[in-house]
N, C-alpha and C. Protein backbone atom coordinates (compact mmCIF):
# COMPACT_ATOMS: atom_id res chain seq x y z
N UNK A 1 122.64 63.60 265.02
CA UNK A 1 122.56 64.01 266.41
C UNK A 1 123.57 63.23 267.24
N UNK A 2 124.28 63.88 268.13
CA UNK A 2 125.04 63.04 269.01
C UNK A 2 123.89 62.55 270.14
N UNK A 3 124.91 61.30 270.59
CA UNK A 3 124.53 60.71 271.28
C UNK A 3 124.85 60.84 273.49
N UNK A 4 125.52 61.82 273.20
CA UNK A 4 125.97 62.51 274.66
C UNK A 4 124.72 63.34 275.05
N UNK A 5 123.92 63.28 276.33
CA UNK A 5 122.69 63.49 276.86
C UNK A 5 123.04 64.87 277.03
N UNK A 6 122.50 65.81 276.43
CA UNK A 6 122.42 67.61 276.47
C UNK A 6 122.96 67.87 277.68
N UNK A 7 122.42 67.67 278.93
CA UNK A 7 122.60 68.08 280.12
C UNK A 7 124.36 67.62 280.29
N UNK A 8 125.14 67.09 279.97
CA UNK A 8 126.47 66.83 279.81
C UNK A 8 127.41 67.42 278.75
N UNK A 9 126.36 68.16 277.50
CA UNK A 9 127.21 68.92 276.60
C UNK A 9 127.89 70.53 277.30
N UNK A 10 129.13 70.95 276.54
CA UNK A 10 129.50 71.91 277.28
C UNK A 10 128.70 72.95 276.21
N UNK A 11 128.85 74.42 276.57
CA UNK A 11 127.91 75.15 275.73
C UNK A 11 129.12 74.88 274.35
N UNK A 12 129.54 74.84 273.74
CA UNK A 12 129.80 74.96 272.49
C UNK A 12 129.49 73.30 271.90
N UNK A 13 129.66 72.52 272.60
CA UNK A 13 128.91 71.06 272.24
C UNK A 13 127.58 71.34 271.58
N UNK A 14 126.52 71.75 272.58
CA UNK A 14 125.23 71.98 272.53
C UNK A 14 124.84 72.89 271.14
N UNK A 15 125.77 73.96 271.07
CA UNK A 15 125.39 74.97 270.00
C UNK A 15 125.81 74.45 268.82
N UNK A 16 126.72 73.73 268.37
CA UNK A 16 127.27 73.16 267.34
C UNK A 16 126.13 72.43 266.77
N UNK A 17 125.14 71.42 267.74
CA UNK A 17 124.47 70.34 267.58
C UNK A 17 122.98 71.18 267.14
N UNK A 18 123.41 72.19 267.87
CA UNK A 18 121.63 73.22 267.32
C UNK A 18 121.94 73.42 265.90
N UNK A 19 122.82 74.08 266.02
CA UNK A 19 123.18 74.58 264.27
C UNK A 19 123.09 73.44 263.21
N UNK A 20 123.26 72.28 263.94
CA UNK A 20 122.98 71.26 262.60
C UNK A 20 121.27 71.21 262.78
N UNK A 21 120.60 70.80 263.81
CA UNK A 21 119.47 70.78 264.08
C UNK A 21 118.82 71.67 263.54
N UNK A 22 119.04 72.84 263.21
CA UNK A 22 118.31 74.07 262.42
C UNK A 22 118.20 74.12 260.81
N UNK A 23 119.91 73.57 260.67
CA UNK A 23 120.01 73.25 259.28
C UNK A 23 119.31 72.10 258.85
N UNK A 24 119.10 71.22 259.95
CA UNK A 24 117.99 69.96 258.50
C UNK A 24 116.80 70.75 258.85
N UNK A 25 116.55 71.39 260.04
CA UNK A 25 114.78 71.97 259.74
C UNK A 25 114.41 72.68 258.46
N UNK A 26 115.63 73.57 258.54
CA UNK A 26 115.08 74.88 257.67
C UNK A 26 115.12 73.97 256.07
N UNK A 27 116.05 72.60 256.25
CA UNK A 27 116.13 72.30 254.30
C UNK A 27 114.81 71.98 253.93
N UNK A 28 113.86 71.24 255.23
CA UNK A 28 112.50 71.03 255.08
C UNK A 28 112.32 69.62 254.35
N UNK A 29 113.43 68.86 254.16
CA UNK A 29 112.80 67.58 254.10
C UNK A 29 113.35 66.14 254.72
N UNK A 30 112.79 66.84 255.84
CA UNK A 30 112.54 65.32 257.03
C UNK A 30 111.25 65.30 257.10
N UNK A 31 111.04 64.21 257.39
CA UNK A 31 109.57 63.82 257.96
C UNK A 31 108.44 64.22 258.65
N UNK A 32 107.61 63.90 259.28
CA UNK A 32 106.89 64.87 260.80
C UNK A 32 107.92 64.54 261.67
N UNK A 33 107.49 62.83 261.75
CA UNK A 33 107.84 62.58 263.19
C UNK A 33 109.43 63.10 263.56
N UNK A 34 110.50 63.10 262.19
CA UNK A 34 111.76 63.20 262.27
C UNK A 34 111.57 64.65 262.89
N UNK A 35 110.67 65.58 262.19
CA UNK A 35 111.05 66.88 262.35
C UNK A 35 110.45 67.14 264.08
N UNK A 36 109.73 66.53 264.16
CA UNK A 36 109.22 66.73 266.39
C UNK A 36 110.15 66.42 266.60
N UNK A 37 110.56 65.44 266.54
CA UNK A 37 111.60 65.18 267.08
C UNK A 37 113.10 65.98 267.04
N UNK A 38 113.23 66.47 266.10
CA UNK A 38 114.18 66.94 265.75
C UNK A 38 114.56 68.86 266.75
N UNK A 39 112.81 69.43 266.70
CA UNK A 39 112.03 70.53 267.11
C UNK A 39 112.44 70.38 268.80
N UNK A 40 112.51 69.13 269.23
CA UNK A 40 112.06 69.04 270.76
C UNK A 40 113.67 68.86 270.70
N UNK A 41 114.57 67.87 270.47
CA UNK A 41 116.10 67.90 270.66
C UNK A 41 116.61 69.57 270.46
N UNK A 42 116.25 70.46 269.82
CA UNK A 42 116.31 71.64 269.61
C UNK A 42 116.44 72.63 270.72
N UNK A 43 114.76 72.43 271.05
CA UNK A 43 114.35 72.86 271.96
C UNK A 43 115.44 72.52 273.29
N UNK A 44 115.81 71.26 273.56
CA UNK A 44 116.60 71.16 274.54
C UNK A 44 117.66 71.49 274.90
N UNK A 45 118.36 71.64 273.11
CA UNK A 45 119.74 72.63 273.40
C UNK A 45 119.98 74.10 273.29
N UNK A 46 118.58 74.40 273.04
CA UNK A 46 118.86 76.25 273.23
C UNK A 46 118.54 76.28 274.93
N UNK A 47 117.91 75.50 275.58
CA UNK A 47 117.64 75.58 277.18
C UNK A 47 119.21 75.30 277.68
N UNK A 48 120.10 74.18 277.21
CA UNK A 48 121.30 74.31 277.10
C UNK A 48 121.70 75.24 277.37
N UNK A 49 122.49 75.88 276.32
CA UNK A 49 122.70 76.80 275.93
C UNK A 49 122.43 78.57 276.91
N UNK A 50 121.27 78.50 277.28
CA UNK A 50 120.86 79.65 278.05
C UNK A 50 121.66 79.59 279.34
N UNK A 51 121.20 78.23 280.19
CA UNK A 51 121.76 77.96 281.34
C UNK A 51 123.12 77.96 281.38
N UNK A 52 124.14 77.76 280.42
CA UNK A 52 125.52 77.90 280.37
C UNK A 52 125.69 79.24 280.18
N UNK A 53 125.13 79.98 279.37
CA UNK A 53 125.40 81.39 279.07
C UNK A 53 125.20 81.74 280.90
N UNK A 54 123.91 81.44 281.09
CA UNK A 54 124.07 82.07 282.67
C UNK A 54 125.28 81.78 284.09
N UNK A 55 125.04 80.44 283.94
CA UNK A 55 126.42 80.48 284.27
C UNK A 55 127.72 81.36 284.26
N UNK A 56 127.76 81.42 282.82
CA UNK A 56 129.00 82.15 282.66
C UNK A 56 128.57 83.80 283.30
N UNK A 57 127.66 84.26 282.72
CA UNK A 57 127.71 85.87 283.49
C UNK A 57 127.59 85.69 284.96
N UNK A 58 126.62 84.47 285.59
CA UNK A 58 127.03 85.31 286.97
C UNK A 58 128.26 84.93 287.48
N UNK A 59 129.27 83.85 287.07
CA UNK A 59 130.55 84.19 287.41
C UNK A 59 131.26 85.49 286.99
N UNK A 60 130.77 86.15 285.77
CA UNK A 60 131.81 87.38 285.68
C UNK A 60 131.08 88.44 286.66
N UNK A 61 130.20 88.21 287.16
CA UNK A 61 129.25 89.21 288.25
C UNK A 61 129.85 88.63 289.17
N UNK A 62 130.27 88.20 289.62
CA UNK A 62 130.96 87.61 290.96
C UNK A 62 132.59 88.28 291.08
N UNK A 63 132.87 88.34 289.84
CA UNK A 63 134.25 89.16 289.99
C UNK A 63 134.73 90.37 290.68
N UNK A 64 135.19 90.39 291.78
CA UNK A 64 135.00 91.64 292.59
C UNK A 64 136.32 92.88 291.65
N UNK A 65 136.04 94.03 292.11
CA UNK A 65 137.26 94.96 291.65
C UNK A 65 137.64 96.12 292.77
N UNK A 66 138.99 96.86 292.57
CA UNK A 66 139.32 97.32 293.57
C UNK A 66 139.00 99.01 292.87
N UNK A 67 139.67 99.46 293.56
CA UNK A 67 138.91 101.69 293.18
C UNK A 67 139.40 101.64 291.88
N UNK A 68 139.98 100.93 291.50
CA UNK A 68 141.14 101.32 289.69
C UNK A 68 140.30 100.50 288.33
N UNK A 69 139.62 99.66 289.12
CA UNK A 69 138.74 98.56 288.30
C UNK A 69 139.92 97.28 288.26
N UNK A 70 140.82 97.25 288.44
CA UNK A 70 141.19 95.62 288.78
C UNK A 70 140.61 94.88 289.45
N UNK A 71 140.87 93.40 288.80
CA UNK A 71 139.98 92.18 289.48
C UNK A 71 140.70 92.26 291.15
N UNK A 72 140.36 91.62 291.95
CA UNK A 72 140.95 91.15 293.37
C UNK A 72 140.44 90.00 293.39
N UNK A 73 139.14 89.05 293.04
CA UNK A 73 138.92 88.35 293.48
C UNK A 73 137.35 88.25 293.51
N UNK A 74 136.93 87.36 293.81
CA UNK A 74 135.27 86.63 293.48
C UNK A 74 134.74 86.61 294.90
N UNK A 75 133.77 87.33 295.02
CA UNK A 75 132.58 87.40 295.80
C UNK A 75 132.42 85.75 295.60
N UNK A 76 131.27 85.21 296.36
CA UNK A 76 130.54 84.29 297.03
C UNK A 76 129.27 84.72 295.89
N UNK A 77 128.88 83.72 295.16
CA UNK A 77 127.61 83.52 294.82
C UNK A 77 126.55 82.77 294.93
N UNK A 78 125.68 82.73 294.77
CA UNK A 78 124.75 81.74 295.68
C UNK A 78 124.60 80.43 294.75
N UNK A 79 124.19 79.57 295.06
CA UNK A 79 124.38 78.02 294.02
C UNK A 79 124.97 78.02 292.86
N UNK A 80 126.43 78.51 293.51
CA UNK A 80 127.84 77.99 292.72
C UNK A 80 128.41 77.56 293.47
């Protein structure tokens, strides 16, 4: 596991770190406590993960276009 606090990973940081996180679950031999633990760091980077994905669409929803479908420019979105 890295040691950079989730909330600072960029989404491909975060997903890289799930994919290992999935791979020791699924080999099935860690511990309990390794594997809660392991379950809840998990857990934190698919929440990751979501919130960056969102991010990213409502900036492409923010992309305004003109009658032809070209970009012009970004609307105003709200807590961005």
């Amino acid at each position: 596991m890295s040691d950079t606090p989730v909330d600072e990973m960029s989404f491909e940081q975060a997903m890289a770190e799930l994919e290992q996180v999935l791979s020791q679950l699924e080999r099935g031999d860690v511990a309990l406590d390794d594997s809660i633990k392991l379950y809840e760091r998990g857990d934190a980077l698919k929440k990751r993960c979501d919130q960056k994905l969102k991010e990213a669409e409502e900036k492409v929803a923010a992309i305004t276009a003109d009658a032809d479908g070209n970009p012009t420019g970004l609307k105003p979105v709200e807590g961005l």
